[in-house]
Protein backbone atom coordinates (compact mmCIF):
# COMPACT_ATOMS: atom_id res chain seq x y z
CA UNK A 1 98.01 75.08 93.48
CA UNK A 2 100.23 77.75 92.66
CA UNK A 3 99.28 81.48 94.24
CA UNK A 4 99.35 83.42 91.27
CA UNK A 5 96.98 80.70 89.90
CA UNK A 6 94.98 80.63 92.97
CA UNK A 7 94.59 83.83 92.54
CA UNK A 8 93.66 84.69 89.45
CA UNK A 9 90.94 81.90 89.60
CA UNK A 10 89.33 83.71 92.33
CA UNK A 11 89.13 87.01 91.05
CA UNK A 12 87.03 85.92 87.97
CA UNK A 13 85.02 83.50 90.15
CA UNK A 14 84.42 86.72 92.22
CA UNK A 15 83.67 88.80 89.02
CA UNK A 16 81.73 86.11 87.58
CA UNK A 17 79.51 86.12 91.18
CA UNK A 18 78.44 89.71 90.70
CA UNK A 19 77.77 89.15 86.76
CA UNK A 20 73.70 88.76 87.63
CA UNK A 21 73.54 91.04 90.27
CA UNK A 22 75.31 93.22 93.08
CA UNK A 23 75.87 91.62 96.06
CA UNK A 24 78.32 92.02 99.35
CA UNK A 25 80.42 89.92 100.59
CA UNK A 26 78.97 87.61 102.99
CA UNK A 27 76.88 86.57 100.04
CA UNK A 28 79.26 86.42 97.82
CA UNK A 29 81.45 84.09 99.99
CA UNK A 30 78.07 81.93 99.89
CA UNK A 31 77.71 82.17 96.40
CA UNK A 32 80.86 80.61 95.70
CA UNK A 33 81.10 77.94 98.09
CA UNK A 34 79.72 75.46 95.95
CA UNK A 35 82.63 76.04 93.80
CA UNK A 36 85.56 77.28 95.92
CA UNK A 37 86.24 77.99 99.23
CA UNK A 38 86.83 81.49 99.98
CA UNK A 39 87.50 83.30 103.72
CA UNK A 40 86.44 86.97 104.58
CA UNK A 41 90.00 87.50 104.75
CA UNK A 42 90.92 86.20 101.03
CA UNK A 43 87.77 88.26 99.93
CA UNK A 44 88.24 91.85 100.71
CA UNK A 45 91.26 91.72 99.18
CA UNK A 46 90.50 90.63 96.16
CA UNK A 47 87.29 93.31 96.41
CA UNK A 48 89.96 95.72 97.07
CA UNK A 49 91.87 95.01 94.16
CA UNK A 50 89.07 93.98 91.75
CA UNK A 51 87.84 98.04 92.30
CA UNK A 52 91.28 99.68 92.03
CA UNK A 53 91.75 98.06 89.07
CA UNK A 54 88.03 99.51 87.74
CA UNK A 55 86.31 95.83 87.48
CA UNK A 56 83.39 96.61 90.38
CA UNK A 57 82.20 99.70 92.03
CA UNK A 58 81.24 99.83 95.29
CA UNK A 59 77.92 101.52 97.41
CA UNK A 60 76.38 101.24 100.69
CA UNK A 61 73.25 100.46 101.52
CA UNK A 62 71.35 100.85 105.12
CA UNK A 63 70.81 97.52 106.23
CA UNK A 64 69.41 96.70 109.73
CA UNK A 65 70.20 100.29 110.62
CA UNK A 66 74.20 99.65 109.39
CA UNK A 67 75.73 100.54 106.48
CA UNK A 68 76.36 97.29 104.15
CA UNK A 69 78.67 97.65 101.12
CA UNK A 70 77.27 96.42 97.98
CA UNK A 71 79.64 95.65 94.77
CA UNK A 72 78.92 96.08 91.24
CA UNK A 73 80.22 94.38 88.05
CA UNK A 74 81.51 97.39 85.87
CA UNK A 75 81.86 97.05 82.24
CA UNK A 76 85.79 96.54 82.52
CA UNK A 77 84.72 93.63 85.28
CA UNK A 78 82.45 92.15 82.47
CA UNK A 79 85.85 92.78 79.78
CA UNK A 80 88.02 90.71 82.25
CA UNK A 81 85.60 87.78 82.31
CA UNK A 82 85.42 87.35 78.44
CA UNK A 83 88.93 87.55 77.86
CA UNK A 84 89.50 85.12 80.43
CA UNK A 85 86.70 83.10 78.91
CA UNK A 86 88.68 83.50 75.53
CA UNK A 87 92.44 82.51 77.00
CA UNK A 88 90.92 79.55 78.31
CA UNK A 89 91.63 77.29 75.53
CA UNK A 90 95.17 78.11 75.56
CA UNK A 91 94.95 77.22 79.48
CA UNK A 92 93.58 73.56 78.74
CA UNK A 93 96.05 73.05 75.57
CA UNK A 94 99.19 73.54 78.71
CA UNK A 95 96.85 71.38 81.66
CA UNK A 96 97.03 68.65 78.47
CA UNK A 97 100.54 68.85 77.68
CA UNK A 98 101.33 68.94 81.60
CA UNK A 99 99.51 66.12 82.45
CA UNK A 100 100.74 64.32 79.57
CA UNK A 101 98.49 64.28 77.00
CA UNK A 102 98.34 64.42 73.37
CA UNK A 103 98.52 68.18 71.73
């Protein structure tokens, strides 16, 4: 699959992960494994990016006497989902031509 693609599909299956509630991200990795595989190290990134670009906040919570970082779904985060949700039709209409189908 292409990167950019790859990509992209990650961060809103990330997004989409926090949507019902905050999480961190050994859980999150679980969360999406029934849908995509995802590493630590293809994670934080995307974390990393996902909050500079204002989609999730991050906190810390004590957890077994550590500090755990928790992420949140900010309203922008919520934004990018929809108009994903939205473009997605125009995504399908180019997977049919490119495979060949009718338009």
């Amino acid at each position: 699959m292409d990167i950019q693609l790859k990509r992209g599909l990650l961060e809103i299956c990330v997004l989409k992960a926090l949507e019902k509630q905050d999480s961190y991200g050994y859980q999150i990795i679980k969360d999406l494994s029934p849908a995509v595989t995802l590493s630590e190290s293809t994670l934080y990134p995307i974390l990393k990016r996902m909050q500079s670009a204002g989609c999730i906040a991050e906190y810390s919570v004590a957890h077994n006497g550590r500090l755990r970082k928790y992420y949140h779904l900010t309203p922008v985060g919520k934004e990018r989902i929809a108009d994903f949700l939205s473009e997605w039709a125009e995504v399908q209409r180019a997977y049919d031509f490119i495979k060949g189908g009718a338009l």
